[in-house]
PDB file of N, CA and C in Angstrom:
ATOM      1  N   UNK A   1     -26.809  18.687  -0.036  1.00  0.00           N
ATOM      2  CA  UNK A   1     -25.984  17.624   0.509  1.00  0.00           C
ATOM      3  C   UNK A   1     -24.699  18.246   1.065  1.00  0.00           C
ATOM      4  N   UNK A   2     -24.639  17.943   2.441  1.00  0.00           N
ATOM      5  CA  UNK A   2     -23.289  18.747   3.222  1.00  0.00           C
ATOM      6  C   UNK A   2     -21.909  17.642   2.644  1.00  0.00           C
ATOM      7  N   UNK A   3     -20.866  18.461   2.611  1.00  0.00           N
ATOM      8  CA  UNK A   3     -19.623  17.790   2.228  1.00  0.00           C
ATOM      9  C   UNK A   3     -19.385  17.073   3.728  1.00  0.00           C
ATOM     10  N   UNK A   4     -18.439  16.029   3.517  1.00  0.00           N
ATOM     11  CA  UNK A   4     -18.169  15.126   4.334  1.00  0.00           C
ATOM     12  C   UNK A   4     -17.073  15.450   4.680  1.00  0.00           C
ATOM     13  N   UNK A   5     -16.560  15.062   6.236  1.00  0.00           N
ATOM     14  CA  UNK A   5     -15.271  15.345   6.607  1.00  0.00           C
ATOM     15  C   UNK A   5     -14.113  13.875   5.922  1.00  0.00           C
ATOM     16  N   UNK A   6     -13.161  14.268   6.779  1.00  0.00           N
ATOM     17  CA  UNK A   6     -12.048  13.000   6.149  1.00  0.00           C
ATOM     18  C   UNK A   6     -12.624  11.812   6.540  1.00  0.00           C
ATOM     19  N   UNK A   7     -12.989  12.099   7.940  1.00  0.00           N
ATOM     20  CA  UNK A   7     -13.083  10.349   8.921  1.00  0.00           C
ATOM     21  C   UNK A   7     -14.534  10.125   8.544  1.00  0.00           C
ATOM     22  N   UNK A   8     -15.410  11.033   8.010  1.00  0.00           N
ATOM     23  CA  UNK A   8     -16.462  10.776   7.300  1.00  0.00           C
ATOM     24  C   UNK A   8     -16.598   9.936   6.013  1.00  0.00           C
ATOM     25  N   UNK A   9     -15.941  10.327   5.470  1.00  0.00           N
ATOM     26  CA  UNK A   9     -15.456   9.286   4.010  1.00  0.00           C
ATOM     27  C   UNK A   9     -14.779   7.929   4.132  1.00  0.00           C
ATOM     28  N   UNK A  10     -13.837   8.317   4.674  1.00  0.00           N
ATOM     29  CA  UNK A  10     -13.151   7.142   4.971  1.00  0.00           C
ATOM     30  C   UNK A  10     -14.592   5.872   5.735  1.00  0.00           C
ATOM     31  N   UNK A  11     -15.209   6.360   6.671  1.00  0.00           N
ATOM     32  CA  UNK A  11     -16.759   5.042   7.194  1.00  0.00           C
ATOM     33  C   UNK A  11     -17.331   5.224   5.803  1.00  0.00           C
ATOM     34  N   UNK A  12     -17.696   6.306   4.877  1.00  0.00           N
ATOM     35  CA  UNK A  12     -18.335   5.815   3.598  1.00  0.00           C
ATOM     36  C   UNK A  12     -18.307   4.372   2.908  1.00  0.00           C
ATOM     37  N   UNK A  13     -16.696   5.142   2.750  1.00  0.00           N
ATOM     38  CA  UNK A  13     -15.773   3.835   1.766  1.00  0.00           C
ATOM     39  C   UNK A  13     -16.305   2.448   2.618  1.00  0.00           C
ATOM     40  N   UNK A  14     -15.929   2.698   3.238  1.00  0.00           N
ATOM     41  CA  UNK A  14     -15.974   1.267   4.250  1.00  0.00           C
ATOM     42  C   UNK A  14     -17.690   0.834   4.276  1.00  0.00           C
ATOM     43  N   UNK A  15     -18.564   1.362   4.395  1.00  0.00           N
ATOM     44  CA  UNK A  15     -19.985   1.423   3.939  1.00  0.00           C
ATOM     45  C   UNK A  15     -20.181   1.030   2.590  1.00  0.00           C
ATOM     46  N   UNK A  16     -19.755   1.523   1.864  1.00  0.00           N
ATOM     47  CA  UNK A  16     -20.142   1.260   0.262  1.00  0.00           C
ATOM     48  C   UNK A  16     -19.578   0.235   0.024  1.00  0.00           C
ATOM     49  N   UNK A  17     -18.118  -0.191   0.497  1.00  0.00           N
ATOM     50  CA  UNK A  17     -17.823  -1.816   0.152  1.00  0.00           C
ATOM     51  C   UNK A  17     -18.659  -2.711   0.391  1.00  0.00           C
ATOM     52  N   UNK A  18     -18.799  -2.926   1.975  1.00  0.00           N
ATOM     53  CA  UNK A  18     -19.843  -3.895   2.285  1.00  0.00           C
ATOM     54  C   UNK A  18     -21.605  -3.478   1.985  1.00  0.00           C
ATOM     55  N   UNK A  19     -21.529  -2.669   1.493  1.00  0.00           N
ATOM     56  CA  UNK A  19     -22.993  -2.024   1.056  1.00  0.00           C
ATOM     57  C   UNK A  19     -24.013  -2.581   2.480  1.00  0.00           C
ATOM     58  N   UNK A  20     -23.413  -1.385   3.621  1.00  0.00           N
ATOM     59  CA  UNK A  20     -24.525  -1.498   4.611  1.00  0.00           C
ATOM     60  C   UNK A  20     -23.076  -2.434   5.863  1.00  0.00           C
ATOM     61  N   UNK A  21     -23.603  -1.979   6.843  1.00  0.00           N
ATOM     62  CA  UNK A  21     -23.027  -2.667   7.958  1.00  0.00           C
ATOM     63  C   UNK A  21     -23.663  -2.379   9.488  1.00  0.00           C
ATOM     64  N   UNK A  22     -23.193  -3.287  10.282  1.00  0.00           N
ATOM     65  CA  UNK A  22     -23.117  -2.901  11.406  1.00  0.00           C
ATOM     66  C   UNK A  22     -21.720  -1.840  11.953  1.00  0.00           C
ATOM     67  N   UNK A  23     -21.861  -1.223  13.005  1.00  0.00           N
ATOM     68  CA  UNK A  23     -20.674  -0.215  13.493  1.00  0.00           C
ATOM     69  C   UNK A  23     -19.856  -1.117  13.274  1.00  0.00           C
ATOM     70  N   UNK A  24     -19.425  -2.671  14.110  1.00  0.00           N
ATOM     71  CA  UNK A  24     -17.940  -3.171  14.485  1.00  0.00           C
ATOM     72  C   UNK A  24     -17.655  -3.719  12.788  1.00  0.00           C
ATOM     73  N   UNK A  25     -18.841  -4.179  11.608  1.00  0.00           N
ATOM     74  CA  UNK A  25     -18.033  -4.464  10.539  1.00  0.00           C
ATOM     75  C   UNK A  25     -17.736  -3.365   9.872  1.00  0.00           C
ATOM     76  N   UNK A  26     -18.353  -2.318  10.008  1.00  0.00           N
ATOM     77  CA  UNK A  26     -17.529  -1.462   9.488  1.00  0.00           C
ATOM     78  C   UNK A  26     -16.069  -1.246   9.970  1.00  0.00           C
ATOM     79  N   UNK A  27     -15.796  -0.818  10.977  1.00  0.00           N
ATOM     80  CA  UNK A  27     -14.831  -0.353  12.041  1.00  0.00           C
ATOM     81  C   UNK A  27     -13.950  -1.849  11.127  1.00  0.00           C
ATOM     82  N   UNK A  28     -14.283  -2.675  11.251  1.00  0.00           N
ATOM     83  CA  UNK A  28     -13.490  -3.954  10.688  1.00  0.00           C
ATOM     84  C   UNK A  28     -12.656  -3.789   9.245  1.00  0.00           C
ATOM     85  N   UNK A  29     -13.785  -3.118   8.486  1.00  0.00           N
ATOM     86  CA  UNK A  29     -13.556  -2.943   7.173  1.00  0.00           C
ATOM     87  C   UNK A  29     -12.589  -2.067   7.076  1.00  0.00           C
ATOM     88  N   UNK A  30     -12.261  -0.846   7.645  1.00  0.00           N
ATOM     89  CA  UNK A  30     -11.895   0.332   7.351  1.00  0.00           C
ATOM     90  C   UNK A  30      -9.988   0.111   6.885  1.00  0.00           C
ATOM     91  N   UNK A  31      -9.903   1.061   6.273  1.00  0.00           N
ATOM     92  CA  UNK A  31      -8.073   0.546   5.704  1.00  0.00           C
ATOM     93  C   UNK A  31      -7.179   1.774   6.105  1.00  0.00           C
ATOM     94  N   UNK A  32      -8.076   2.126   7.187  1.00  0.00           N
ATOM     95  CA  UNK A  32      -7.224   3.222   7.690  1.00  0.00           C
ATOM     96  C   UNK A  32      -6.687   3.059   9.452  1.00  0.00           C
ATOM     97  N   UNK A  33      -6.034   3.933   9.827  1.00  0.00           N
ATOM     98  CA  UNK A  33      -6.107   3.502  11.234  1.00  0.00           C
ATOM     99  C   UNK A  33      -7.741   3.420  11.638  1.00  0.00           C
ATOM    100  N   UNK A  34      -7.619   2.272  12.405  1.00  0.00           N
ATOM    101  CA  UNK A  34      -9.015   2.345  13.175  1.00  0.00           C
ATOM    102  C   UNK A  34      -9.421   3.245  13.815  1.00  0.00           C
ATOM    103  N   UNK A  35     -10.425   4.024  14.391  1.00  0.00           N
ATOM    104  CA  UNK A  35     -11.275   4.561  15.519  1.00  0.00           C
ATOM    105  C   UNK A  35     -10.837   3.732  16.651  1.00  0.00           C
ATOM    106  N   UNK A  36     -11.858   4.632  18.180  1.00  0.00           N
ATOM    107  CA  UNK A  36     -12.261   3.861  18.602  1.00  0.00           C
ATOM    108  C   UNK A  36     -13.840   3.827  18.002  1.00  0.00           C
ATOM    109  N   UNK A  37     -14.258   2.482  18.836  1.00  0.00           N
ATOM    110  CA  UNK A  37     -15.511   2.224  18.346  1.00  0.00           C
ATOM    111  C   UNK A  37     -17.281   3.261  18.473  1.00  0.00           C
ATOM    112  N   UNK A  38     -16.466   4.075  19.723  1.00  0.00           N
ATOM    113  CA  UNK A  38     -17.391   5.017  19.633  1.00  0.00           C
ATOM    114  C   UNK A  38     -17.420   6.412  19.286  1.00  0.00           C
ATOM    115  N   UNK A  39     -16.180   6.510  18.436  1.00  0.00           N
ATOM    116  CA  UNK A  39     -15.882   7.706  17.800  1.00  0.00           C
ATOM    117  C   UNK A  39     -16.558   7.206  16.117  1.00  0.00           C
ATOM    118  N   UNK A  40     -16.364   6.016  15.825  1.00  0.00           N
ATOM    119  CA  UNK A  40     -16.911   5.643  14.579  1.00  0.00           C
ATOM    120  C   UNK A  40     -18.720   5.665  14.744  1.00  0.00           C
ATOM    121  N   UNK A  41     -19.184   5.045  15.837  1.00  0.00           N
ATOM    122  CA  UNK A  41     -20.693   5.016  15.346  1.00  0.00           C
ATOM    123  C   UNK A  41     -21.272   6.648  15.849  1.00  0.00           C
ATOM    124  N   UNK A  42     -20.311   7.276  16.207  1.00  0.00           N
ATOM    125  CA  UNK A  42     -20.248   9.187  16.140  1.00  0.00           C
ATOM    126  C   UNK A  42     -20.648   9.407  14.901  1.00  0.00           C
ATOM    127  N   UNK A  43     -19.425   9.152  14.418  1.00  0.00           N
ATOM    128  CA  UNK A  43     -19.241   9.389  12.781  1.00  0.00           C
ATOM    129  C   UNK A  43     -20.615   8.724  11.660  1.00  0.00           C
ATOM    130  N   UNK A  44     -20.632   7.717  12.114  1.00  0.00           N
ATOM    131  CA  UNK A  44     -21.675   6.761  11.342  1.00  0.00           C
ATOM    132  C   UNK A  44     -23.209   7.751  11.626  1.00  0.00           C
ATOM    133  N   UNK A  45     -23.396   8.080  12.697  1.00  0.00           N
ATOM    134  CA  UNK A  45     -24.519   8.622  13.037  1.00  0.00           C
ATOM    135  C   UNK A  45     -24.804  10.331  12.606  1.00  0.00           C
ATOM    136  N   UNK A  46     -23.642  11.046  12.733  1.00  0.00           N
ATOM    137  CA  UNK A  46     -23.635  12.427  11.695  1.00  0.00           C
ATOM    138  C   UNK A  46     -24.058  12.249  10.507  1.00  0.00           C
ATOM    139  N   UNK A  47     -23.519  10.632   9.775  1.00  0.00           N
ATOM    140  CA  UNK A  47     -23.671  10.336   8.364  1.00  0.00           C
ATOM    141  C   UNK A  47     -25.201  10.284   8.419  1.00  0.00           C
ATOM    142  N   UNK A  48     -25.912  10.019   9.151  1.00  0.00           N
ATOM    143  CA  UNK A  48     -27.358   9.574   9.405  1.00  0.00           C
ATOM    144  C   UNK A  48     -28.149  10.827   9.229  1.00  0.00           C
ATOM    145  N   UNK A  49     -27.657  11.659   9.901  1.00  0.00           N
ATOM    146  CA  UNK A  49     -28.016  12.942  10.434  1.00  0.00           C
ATOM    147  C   UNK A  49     -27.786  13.604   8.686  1.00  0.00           C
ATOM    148  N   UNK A  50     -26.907  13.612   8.608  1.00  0.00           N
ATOM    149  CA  UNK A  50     -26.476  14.614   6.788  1.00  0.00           C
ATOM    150  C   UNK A  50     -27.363  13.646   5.549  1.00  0.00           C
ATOM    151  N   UNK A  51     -27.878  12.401   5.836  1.00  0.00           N
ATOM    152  CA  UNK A  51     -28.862  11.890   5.224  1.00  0.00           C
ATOM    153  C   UNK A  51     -27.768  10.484   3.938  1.00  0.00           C
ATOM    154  N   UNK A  52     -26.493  10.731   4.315  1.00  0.00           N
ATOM    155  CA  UNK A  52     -26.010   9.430   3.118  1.00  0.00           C
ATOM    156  C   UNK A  52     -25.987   8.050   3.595  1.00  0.00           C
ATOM    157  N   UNK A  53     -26.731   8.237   5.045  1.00  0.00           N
ATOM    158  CA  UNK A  53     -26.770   6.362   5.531  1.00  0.00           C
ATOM    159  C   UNK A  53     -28.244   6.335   6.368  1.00  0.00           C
ATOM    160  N   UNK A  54     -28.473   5.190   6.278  1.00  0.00           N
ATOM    161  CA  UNK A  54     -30.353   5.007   6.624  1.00  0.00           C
ATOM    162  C   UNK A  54     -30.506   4.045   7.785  1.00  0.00           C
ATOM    163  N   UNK A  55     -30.670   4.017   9.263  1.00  0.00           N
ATOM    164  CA  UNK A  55     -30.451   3.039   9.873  1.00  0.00           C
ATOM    165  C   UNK A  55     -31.354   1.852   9.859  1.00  0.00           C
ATOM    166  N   UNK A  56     -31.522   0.591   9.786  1.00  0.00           N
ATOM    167  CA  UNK A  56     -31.798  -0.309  10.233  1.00  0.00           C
ATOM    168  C   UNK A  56     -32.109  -1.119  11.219  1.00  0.00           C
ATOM    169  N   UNK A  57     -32.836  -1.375  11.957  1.00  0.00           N
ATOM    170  CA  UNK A  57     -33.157  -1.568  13.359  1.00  0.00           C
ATOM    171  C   UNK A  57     -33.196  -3.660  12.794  1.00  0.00           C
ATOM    172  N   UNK A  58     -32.138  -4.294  14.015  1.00  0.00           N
ATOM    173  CA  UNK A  58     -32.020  -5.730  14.217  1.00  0.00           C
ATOM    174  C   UNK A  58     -32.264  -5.800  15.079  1.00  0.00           C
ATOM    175  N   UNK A  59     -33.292  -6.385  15.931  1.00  0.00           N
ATOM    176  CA  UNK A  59     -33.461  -6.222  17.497  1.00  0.00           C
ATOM    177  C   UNK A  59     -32.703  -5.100  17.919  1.00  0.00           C
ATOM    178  N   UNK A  60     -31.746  -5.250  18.677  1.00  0.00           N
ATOM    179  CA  UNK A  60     -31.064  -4.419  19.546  1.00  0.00           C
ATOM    180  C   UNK A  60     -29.955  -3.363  18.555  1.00  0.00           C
ATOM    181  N   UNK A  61     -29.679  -3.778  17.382  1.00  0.00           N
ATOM    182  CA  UNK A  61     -28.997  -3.137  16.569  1.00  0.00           C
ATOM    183  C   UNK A  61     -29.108  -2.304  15.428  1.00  0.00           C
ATOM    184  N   UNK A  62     -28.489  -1.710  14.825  1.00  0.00           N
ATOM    185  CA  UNK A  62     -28.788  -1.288  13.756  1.00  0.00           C
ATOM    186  C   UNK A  62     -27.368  -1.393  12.901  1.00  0.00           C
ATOM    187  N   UNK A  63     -28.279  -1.606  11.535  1.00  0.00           N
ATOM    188  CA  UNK A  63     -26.923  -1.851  10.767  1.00  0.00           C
ATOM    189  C   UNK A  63     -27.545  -0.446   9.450  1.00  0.00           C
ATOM    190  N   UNK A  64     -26.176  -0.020   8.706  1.00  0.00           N
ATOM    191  CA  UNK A  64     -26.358   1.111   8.849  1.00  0.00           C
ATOM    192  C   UNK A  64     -26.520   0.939   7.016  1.00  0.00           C
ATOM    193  N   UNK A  65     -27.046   1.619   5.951  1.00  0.00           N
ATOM    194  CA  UNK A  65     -26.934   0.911   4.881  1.00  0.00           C
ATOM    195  C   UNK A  65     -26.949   2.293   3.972  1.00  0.00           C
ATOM    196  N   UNK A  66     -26.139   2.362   2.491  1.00  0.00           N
ATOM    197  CA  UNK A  66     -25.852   3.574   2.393  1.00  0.00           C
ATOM    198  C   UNK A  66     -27.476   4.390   1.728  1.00  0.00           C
ATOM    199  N   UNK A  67     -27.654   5.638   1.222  1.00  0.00           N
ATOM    200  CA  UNK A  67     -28.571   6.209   0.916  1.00  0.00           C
ATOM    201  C   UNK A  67     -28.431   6.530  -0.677  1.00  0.00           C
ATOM    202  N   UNK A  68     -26.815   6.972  -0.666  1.00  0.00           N
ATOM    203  CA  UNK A  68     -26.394   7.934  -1.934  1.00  0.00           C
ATOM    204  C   UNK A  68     -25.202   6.748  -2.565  1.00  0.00           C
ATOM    205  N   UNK A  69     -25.230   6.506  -3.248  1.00  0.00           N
ATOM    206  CA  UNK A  69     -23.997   5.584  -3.943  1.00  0.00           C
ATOM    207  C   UNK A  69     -22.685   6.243  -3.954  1.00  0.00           C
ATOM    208  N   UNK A  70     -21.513   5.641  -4.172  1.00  0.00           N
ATOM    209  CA  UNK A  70     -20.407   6.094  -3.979  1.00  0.00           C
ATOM    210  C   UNK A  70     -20.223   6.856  -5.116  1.00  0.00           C
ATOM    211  N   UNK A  71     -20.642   6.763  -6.543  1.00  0.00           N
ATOM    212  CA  UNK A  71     -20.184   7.568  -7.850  1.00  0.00           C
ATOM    213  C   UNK A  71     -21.844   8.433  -7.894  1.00  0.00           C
ATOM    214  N   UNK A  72     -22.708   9.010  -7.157  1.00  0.00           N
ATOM    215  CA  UNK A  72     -23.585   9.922  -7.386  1.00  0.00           C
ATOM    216  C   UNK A  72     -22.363  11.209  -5.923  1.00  0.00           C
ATOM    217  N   UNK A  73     -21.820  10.579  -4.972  1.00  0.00           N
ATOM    218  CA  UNK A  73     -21.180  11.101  -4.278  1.00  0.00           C
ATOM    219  C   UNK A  73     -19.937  12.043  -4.832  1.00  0.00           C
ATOM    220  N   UNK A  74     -19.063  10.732  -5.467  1.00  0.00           N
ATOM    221  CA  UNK A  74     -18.009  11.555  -6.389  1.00  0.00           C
ATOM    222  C   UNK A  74     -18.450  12.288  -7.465  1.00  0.00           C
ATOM    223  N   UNK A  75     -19.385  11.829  -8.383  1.00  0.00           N
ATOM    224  CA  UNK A  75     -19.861  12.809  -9.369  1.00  0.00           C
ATOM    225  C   UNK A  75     -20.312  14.426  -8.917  1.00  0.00           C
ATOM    226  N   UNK A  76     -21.079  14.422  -7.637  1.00  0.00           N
ATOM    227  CA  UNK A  76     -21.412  16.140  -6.854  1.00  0.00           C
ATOM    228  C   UNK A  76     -19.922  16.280  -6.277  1.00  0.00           C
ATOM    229  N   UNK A  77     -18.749  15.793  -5.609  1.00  0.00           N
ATOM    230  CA  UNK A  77     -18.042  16.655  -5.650  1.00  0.00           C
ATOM    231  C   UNK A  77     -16.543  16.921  -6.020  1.00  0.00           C
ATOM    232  N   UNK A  78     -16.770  16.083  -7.105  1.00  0.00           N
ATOM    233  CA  UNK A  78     -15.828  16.846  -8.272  1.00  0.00           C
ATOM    234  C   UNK A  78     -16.727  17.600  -8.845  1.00  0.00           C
ATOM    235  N   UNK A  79     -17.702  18.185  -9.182  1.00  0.00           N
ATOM    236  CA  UNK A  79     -18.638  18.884  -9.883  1.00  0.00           C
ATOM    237  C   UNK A  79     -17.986  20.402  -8.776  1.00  0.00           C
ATOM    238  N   UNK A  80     -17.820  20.213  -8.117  1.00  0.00           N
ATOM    239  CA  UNK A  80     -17.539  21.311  -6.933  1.00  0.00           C
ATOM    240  C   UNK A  80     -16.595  21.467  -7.117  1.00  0.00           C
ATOM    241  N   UNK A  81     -15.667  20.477  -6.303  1.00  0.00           N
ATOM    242  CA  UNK A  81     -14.156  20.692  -6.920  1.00  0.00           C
ATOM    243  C   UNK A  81     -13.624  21.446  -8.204  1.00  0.00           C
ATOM    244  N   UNK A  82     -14.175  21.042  -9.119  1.00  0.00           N
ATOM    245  CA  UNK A  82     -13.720  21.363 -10.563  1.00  0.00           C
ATOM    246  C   UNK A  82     -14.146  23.096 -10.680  1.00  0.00           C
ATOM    247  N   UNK A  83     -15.192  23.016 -10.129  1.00  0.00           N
ATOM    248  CA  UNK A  83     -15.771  24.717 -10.232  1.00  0.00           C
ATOM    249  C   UNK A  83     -15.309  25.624  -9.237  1.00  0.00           C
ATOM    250  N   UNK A  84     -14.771  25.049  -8.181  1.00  0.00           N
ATOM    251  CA  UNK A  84     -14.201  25.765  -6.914  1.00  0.00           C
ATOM    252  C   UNK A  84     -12.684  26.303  -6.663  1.00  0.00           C
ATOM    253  N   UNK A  85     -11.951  25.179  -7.712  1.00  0.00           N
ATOM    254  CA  UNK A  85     -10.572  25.197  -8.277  1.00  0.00           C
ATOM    255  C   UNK A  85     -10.250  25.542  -9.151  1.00  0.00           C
ATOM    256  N   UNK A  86     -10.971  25.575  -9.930  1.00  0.00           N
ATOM    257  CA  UNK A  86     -10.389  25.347 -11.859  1.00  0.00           C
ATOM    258  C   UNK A  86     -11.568  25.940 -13.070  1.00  0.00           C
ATOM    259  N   UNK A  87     -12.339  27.052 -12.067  1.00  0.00           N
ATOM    260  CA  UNK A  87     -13.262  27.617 -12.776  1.00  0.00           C
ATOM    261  C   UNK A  87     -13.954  26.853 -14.005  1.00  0.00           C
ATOM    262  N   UNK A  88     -14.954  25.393 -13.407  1.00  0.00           N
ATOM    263  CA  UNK A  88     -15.786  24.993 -13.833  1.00  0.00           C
ATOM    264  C   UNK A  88     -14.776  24.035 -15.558  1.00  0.00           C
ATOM    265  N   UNK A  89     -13.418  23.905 -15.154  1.00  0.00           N
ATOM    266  CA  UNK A  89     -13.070  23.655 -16.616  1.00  0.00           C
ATOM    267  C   UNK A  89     -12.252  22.541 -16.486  1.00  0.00           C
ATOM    268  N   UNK A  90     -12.818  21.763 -16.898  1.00  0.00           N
ATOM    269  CA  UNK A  90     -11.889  20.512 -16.802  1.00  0.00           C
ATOM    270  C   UNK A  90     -10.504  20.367 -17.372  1.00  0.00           C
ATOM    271  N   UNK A  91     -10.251  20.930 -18.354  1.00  0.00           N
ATOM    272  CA  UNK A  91      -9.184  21.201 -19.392  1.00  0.00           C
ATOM    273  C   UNK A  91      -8.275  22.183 -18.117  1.00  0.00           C
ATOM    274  N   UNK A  92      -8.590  23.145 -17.792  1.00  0.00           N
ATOM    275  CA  UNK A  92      -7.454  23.629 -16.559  1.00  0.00           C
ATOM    276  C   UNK A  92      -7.251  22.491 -15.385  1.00  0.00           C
ATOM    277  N   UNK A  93      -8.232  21.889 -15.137  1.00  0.00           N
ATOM    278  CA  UNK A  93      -7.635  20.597 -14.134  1.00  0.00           C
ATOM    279  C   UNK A  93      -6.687  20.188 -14.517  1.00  0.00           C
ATOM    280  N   UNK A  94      -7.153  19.420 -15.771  1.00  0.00           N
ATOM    281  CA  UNK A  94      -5.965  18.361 -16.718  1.00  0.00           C
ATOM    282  C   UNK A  94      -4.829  19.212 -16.867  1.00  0.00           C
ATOM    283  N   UNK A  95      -4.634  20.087 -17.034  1.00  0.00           N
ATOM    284  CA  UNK A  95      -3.097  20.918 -17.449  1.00  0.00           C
ATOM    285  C   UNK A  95      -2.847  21.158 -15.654  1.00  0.00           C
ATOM    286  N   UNK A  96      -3.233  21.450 -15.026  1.00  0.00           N
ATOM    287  CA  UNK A  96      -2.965  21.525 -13.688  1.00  0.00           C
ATOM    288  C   UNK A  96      -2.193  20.434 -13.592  1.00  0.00           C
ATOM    289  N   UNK A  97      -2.518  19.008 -13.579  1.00  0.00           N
ATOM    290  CA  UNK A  97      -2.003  17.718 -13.233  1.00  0.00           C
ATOM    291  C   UNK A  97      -0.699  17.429 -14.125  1.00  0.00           C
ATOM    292  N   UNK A  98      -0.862  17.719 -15.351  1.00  0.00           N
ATOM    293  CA  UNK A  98       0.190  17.763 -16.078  1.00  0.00           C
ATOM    294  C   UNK A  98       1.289  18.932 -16.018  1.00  0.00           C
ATOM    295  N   UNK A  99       1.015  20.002 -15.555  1.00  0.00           N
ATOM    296  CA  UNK A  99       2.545  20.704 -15.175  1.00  0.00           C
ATOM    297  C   UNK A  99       2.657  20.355 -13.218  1.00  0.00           C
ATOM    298  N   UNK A 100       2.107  19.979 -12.732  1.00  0.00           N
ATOM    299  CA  UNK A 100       2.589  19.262 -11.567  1.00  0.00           C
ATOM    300  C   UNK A 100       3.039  17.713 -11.754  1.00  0.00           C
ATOM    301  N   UNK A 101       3.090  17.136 -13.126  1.00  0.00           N
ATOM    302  CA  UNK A 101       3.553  15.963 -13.521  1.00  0.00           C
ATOM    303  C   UNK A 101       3.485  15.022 -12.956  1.00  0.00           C
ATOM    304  N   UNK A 102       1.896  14.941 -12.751  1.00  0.00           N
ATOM    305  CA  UNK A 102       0.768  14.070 -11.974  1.00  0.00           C
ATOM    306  C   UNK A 102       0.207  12.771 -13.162  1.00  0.00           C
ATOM    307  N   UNK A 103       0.502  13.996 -14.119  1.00  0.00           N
ATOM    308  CA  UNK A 103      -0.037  12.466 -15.302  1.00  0.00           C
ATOM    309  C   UNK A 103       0.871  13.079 -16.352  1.00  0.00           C
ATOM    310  N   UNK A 104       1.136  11.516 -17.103  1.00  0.00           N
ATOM    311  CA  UNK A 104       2.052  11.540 -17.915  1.00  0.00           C
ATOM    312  C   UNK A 104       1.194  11.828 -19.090  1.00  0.00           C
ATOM    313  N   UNK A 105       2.357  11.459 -20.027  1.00  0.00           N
ATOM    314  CA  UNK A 105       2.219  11.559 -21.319  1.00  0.00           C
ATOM    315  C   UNK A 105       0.985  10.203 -22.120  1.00  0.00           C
ATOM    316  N   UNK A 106       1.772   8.782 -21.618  1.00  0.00           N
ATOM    317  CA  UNK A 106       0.962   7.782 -21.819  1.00  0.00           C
ATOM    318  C   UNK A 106      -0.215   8.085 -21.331  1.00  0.00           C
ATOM    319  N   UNK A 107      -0.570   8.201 -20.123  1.00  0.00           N
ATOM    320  CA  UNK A 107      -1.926   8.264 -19.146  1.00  0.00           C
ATOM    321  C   UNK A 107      -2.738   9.621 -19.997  1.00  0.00           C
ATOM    322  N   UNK A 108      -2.346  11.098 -20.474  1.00  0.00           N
ATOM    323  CA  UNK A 108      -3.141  11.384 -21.118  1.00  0.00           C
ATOM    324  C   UNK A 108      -3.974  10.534 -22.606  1.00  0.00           C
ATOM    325  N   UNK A 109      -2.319   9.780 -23.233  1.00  0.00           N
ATOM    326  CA  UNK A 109      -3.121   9.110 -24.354  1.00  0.00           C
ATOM    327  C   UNK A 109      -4.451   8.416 -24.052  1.00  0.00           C
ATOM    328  N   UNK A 110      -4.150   7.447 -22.997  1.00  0.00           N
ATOM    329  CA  UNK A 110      -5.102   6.429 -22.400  1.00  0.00           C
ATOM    330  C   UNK A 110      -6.630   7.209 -22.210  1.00  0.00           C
ATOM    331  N   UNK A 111      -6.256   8.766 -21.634  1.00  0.00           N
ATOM    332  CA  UNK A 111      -7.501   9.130 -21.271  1.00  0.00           C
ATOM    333  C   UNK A 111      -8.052   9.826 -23.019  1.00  0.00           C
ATOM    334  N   UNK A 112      -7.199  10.184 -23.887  1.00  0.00           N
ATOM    335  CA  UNK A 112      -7.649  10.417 -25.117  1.00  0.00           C
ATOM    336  C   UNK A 112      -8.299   9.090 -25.945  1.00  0.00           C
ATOM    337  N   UNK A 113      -8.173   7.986 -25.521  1.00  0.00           N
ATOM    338  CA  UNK A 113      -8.334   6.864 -26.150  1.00  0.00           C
ATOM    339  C   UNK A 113      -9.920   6.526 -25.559  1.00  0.00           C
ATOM    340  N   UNK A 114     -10.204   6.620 -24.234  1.00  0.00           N
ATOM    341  CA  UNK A 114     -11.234   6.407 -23.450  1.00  0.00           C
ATOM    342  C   UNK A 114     -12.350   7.440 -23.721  1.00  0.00           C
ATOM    343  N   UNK A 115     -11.978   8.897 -24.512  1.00  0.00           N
ATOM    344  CA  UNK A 115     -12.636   9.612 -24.914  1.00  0.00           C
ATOM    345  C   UNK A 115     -13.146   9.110 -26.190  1.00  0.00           C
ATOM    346  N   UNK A 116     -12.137   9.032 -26.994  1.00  0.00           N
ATOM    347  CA  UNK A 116     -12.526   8.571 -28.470  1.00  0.00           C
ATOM    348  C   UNK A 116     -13.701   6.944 -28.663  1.00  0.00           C
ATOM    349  N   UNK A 117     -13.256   5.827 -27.553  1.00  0.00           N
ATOM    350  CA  UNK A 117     -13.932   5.000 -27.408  1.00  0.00           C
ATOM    351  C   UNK A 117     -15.626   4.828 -27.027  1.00  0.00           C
ATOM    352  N   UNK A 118     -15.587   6.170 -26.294  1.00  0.00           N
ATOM    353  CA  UNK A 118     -17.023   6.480 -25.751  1.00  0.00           C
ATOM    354  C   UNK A 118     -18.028   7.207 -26.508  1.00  0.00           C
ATOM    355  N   UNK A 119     -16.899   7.692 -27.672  1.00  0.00           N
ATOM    356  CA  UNK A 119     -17.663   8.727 -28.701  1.00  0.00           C
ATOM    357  C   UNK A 119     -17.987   7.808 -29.811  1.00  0.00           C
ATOM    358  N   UNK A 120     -17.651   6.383 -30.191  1.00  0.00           N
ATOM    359  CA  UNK A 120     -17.956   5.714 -31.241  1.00  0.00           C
ATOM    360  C   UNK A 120     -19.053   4.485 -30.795  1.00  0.00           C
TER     361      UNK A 120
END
């Protein structure tokens, strides 16, 4: 699975909300600056091509619908991330974020609490 560019993700997002679209509802959806409309069904159609969207044929249209879910997506690449940055260790992430004072003190508890909750 090829990594996605920025303006690639960004039509994801916008894909995975409405789970499936045509080009203009996507282009509609998006919370970023817009495209134009034929730089997006560019984009939409690479996505086609790299295999995370499946087209749909409506008469004359196609609406575009996703392949890969949004958390099988994030799960492969933070799996990358984490091993590409932080030599496979999550614990150097987390201290990463915490001496760039990205997460506090509370927010680690929270994530110690969410650990302990999942383990009982």
């Amino acid at each position: 699975m090829q990594k996605l560019t920025i303006q690639e993700e960004e039509a994801m997002l916008s894909i995975w909300q409405l789970n499936g679209g045509f080009v203009k509802e996507v282009l509609d959806n998006l919370k970023v600056e817009k495209p134009p409309y034929t730089t997006l069904a560019s984009t939409i159609k690479n996505l086609e091509r790299k295999g995370y969207v499946k087209a749909v044929k409506y008469a004359n249209a196609k609406r575009y619908e996703p392949i890969i879910s949004e958390s099988e997506y994030k799960a492969k690449f933070m799996n990358h991330f984490v091993g590409d940055y932080f030599r496979n260790s999550y614990k150097e992430m987390v201290s990463f974020f915490v001496k760039e004072e990205k997460l506090s003190e509370n927010e680690l508890k929270e994530i110690m609490d969410m650990i302990k909750n999942n383990k009982t």
